[in-house]
PDB file of N, CA and C in Angstrom:
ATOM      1  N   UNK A   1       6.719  13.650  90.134  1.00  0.00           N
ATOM      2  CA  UNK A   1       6.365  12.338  89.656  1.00  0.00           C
ATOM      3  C   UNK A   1       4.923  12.077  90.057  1.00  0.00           C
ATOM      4  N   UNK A   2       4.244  11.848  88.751  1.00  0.00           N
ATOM      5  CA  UNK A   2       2.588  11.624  89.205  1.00  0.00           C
ATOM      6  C   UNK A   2       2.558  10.017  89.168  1.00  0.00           C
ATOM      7  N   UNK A   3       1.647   9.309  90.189  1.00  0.00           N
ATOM      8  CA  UNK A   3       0.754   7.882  90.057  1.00  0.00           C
ATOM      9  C   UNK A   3       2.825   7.019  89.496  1.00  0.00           C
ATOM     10  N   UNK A   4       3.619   7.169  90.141  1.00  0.00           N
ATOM     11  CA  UNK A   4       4.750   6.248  89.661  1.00  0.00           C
ATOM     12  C   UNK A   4       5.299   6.363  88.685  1.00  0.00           C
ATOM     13  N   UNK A   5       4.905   7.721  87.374  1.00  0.00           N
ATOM     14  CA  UNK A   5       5.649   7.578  86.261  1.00  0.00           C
ATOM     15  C   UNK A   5       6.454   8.823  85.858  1.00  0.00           C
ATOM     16  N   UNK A   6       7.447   8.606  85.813  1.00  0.00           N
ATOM     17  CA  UNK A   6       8.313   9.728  85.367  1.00  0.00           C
ATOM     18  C   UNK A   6       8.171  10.494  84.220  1.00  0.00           C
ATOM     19  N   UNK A   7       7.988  11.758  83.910  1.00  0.00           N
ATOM     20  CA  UNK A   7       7.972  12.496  82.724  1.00  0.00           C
ATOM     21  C   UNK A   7       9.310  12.957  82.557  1.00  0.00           C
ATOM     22  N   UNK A   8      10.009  13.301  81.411  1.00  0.00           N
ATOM     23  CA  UNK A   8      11.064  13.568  80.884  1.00  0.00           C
ATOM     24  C   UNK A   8      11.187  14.538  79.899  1.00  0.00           C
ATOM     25  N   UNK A   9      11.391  15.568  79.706  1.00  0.00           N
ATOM     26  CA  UNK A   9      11.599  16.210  78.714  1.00  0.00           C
ATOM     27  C   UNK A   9      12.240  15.966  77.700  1.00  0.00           C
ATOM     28  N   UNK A  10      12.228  16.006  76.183  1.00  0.00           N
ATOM     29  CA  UNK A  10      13.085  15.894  75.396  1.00  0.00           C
ATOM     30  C   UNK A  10      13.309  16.587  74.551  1.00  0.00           C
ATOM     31  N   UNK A  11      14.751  17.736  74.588  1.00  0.00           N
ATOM     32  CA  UNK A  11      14.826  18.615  73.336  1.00  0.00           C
ATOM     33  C   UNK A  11      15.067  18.006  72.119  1.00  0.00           C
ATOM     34  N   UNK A  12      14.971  19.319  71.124  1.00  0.00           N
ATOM     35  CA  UNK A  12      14.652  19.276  69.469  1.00  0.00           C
ATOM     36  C   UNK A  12      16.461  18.915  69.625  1.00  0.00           C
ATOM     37  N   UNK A  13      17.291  19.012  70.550  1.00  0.00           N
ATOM     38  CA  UNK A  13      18.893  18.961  70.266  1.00  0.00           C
ATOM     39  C   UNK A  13      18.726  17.469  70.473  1.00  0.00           C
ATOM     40  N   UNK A  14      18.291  16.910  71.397  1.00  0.00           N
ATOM     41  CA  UNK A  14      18.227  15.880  71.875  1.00  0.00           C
ATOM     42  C   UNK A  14      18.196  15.051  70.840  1.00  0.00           C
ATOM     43  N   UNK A  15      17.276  15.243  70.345  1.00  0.00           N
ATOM     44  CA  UNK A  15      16.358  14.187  69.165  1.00  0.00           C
ATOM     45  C   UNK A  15      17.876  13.978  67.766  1.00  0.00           C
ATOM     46  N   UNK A  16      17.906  15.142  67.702  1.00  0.00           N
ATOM     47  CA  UNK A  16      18.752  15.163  66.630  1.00  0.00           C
ATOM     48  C   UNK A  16      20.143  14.046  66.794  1.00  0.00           C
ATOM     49  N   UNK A  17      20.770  14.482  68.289  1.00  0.00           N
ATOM     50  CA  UNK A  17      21.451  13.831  68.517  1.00  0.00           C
ATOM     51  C   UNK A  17      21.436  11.835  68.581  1.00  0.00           C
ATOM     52  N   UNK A  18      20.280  11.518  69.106  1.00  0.00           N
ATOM     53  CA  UNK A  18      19.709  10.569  68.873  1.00  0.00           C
ATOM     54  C   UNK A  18      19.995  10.276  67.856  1.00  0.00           C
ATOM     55  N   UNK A  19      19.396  10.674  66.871  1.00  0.00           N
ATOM     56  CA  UNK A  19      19.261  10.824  65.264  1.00  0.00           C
ATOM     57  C   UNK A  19      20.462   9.888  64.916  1.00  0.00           C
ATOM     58  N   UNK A  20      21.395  10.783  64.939  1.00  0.00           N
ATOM     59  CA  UNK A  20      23.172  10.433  64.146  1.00  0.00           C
ATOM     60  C   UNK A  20      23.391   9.641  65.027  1.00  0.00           C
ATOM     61  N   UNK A  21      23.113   8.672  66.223  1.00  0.00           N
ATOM     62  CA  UNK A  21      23.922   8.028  66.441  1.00  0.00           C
ATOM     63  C   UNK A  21      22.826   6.621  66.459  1.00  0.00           C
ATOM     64  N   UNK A  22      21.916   6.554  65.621  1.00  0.00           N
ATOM     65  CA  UNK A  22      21.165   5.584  65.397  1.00  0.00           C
ATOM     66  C   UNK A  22      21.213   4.833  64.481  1.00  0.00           C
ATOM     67  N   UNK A  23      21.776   3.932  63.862  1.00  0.00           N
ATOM     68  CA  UNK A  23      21.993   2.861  62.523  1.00  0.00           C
ATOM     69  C   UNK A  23      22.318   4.168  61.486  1.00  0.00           C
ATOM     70  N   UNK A  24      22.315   3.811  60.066  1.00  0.00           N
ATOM     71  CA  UNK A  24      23.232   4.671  58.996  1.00  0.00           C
ATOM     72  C   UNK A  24      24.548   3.971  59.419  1.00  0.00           C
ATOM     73  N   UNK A  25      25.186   4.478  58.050  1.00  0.00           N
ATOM     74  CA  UNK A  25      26.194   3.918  58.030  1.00  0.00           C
ATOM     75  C   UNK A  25      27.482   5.442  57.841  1.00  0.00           C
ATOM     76  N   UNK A  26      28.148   4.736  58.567  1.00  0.00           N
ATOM     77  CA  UNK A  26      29.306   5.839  59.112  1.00  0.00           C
ATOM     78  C   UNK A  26      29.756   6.958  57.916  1.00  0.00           C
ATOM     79  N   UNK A  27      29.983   8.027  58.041  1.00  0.00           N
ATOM     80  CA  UNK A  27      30.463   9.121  56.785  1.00  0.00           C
ATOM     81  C   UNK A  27      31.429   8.388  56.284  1.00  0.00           C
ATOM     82  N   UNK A  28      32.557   7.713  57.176  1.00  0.00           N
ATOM     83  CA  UNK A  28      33.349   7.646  56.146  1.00  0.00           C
ATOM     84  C   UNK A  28      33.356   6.079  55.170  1.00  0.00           C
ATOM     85  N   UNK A  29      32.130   5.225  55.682  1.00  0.00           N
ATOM     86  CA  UNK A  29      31.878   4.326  54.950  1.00  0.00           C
ATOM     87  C   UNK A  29      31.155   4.595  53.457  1.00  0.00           C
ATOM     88  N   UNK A  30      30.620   5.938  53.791  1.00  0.00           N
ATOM     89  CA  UNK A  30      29.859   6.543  52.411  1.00  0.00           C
ATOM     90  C   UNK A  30      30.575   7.010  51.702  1.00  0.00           C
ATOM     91  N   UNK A  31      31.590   7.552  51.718  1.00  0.00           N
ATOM     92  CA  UNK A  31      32.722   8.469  51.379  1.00  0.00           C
ATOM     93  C   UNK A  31      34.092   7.153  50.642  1.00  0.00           C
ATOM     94  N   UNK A  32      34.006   6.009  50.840  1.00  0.00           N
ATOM     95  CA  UNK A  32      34.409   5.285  50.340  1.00  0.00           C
ATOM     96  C   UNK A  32      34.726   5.024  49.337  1.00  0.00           C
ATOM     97  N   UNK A  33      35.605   5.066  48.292  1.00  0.00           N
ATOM     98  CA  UNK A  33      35.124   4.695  46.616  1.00  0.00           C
ATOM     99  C   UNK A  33      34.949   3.326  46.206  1.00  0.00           C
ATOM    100  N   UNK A  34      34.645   3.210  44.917  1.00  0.00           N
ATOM    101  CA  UNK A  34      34.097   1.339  44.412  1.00  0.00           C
ATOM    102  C   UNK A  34      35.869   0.879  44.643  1.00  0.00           C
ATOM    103  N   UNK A  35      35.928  -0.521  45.321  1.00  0.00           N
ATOM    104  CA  UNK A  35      37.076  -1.153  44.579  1.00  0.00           C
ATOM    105  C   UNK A  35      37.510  -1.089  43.363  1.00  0.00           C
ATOM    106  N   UNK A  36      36.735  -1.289  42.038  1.00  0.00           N
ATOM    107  CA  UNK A  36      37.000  -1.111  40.961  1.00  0.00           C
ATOM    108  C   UNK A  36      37.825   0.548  40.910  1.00  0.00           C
ATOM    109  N   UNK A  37      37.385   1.331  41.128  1.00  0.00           N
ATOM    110  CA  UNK A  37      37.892   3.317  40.948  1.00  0.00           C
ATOM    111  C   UNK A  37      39.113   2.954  41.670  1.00  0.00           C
ATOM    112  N   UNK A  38      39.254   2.507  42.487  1.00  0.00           N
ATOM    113  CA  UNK A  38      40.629   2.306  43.223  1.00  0.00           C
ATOM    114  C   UNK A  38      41.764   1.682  42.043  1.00  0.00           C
ATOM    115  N   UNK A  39      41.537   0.652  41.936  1.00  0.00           N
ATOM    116  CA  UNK A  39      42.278  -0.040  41.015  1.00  0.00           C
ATOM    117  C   UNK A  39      42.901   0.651  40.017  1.00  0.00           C
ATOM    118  N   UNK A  40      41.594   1.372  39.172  1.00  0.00           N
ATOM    119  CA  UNK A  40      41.778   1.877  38.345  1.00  0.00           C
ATOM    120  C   UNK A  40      42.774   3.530  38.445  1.00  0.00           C
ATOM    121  N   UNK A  41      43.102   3.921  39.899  1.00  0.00           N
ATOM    122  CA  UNK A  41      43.723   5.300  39.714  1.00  0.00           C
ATOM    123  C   UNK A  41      45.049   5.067  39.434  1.00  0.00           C
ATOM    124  N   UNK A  42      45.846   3.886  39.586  1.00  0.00           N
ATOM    125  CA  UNK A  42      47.049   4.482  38.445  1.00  0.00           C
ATOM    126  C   UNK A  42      46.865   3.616  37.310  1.00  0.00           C
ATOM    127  N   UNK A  43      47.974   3.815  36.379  1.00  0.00           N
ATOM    128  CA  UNK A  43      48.308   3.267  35.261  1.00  0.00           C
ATOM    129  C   UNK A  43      49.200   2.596  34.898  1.00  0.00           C
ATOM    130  N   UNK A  44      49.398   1.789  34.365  1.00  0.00           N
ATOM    131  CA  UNK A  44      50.829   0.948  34.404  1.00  0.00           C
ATOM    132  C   UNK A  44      51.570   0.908  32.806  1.00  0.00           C
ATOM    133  N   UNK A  45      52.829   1.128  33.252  1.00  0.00           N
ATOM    134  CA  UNK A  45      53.550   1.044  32.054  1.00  0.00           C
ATOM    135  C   UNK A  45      53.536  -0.254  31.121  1.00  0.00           C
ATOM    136  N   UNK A  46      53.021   0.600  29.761  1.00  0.00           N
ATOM    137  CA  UNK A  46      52.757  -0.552  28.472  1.00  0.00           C
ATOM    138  C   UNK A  46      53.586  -0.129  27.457  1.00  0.00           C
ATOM    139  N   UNK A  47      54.546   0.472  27.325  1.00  0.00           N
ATOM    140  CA  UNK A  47      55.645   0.457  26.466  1.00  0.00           C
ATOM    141  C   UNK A  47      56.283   1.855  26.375  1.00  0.00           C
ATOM    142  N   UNK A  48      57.488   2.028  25.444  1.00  0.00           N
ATOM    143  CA  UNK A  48      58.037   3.420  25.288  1.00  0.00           C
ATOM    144  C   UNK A  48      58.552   3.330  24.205  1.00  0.00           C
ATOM    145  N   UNK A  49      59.064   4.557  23.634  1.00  0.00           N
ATOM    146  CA  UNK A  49      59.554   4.569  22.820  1.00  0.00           C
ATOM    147  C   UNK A  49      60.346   6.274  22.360  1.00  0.00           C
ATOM    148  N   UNK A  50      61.780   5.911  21.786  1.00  0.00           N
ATOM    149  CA  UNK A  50      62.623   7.023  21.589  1.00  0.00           C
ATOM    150  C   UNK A  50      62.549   7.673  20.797  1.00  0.00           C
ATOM    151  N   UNK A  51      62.706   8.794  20.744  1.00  0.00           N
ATOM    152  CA  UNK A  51      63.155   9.836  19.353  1.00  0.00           C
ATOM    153  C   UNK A  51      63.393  10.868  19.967  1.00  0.00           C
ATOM    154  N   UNK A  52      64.810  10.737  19.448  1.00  0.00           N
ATOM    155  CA  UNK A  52      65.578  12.295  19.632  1.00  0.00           C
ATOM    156  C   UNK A  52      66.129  12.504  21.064  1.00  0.00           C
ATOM    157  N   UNK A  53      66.128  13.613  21.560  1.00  0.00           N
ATOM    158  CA  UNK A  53      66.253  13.883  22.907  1.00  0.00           C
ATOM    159  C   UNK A  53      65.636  13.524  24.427  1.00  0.00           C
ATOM    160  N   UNK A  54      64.312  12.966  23.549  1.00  0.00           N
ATOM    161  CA  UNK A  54      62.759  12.539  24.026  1.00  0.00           C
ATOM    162  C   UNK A  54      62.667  11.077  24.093  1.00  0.00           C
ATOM    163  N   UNK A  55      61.927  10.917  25.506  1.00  0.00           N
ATOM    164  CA  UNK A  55      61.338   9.470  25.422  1.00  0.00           C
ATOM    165  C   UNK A  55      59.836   9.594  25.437  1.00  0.00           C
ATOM    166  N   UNK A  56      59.211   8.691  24.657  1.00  0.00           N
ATOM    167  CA  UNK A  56      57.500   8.778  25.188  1.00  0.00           C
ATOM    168  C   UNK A  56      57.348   7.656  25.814  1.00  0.00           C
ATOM    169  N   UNK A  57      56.796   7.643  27.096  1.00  0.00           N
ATOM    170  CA  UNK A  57      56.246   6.598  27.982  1.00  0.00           C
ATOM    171  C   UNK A  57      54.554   6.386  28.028  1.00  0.00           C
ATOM    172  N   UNK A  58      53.738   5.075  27.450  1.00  0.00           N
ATOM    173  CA  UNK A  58      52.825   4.946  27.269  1.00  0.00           C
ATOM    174  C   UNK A  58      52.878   4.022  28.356  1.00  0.00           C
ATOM    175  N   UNK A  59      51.314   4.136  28.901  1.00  0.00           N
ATOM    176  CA  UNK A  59      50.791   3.659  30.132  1.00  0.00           C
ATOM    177  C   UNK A  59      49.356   3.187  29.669  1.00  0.00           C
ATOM    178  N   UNK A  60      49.159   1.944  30.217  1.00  0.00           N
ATOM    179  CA  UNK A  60      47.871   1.365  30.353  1.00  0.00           C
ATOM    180  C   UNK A  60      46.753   1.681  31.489  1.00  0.00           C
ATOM    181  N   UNK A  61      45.953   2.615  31.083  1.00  0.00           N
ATOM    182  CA  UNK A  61      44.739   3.161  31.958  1.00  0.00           C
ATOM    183  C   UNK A  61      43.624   2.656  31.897  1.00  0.00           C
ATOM    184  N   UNK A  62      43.096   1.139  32.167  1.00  0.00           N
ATOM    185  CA  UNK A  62      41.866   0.645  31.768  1.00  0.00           C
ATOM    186  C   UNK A  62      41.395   0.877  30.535  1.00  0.00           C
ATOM    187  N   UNK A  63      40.866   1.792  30.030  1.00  0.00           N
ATOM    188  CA  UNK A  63      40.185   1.835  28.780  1.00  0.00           C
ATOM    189  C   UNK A  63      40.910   2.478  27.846  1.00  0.00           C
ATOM    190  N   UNK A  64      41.897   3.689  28.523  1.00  0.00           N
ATOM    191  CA  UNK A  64      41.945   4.834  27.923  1.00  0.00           C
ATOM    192  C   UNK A  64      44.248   4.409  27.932  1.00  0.00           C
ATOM    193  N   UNK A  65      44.926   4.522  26.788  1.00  0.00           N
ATOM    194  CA  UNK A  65      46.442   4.957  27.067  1.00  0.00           C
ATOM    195  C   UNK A  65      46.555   6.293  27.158  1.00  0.00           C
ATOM    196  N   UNK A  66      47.122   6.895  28.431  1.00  0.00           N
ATOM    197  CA  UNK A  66      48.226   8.038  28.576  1.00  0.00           C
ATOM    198  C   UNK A  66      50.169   7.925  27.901  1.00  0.00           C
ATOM    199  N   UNK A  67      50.383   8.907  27.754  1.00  0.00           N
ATOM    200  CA  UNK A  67      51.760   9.546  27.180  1.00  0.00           C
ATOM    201  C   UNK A  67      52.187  10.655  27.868  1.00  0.00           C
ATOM    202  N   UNK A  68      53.461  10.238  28.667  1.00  0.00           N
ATOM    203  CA  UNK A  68      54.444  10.731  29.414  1.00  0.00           C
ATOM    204  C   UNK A  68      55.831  10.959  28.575  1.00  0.00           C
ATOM    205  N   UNK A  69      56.213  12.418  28.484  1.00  0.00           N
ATOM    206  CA  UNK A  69      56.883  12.849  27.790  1.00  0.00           C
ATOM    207  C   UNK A  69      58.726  12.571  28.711  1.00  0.00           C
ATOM    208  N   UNK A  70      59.564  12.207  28.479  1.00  0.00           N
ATOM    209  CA  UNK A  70      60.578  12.004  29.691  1.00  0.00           C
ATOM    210  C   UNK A  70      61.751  12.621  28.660  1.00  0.00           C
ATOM    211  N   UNK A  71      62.893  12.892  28.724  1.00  0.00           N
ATOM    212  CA  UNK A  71      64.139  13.039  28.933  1.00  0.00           C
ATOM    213  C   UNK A  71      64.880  11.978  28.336  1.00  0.00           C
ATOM    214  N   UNK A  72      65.789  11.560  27.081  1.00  0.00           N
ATOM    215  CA  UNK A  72      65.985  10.466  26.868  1.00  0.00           C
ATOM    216  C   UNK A  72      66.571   9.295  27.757  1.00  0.00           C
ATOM    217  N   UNK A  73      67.277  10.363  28.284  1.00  0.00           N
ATOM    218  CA  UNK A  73      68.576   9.446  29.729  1.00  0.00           C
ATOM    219  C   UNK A  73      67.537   9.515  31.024  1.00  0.00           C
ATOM    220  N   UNK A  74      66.459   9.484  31.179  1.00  0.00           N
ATOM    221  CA  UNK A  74      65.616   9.164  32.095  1.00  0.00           C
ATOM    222  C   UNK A  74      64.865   8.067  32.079  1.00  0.00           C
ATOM    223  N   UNK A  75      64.388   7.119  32.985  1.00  0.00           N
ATOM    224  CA  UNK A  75      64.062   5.614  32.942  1.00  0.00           C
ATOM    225  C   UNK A  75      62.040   5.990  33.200  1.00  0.00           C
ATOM    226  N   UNK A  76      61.285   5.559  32.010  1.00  0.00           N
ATOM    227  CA  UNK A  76      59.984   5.483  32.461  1.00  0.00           C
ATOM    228  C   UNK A  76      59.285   5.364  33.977  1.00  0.00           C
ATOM    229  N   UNK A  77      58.740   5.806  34.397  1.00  0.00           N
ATOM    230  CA  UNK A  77      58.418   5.316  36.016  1.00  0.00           C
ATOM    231  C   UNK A  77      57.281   3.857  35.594  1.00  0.00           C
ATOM    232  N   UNK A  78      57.512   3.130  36.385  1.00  0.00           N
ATOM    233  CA  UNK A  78      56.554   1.907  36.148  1.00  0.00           C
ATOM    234  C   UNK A  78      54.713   1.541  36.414  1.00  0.00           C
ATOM    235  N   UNK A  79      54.673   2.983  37.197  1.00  0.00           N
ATOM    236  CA  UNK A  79      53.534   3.617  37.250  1.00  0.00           C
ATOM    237  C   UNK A  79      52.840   5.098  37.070  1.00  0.00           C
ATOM    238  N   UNK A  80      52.191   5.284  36.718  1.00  0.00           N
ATOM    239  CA  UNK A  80      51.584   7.039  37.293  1.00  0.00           C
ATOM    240  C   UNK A  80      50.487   6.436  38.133  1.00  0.00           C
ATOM    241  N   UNK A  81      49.599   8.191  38.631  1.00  0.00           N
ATOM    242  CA  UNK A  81      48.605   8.363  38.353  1.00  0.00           C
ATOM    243  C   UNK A  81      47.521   9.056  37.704  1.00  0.00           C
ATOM    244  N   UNK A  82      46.649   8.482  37.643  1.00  0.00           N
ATOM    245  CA  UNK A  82      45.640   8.856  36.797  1.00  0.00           C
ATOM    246  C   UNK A  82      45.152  10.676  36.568  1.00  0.00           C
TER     247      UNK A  82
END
């Protein structure tokens, strides 16, 4: 210790470490999806309809309808996902 002041070394690990634990926002806050994408991963049942041996189950997907092929004696599920 010269004249009262301490010198300190600081490694290139050091720094880094510093680094990541300095403001930014957490991985898994980045890694997050929009509320909206959430919402949107399933689909909800918007009608069906019979023929034959077959049921078709149509689902409301935001923009887009899906068709789920079922079994006649099988009950639509009231959701998928996307």
């Amino acid at each position: 210790m010269q004249g009262g002041v301490k010198m300190e070394s600081i490694t290139l690990s050091g720094l880094v470490v510093l680094a990541s634990l300095s403001g930014g926002p957490a991985e898994a806050e980045i890694s997050k999806p929009p509320a909206l994408q959430m919402a949107q991963a399933s689909c909800s049942l918007s009608g069906q309809q019979r023929a034959g041996a077959r049921k078709y189950c149509y689902y409301n997907c935001g923009e887009t309808v899906r068709t789920v092929v079922v079994a006649a004696g099988r009950v639509c599920p009231a959701s998928i996902r996307r």
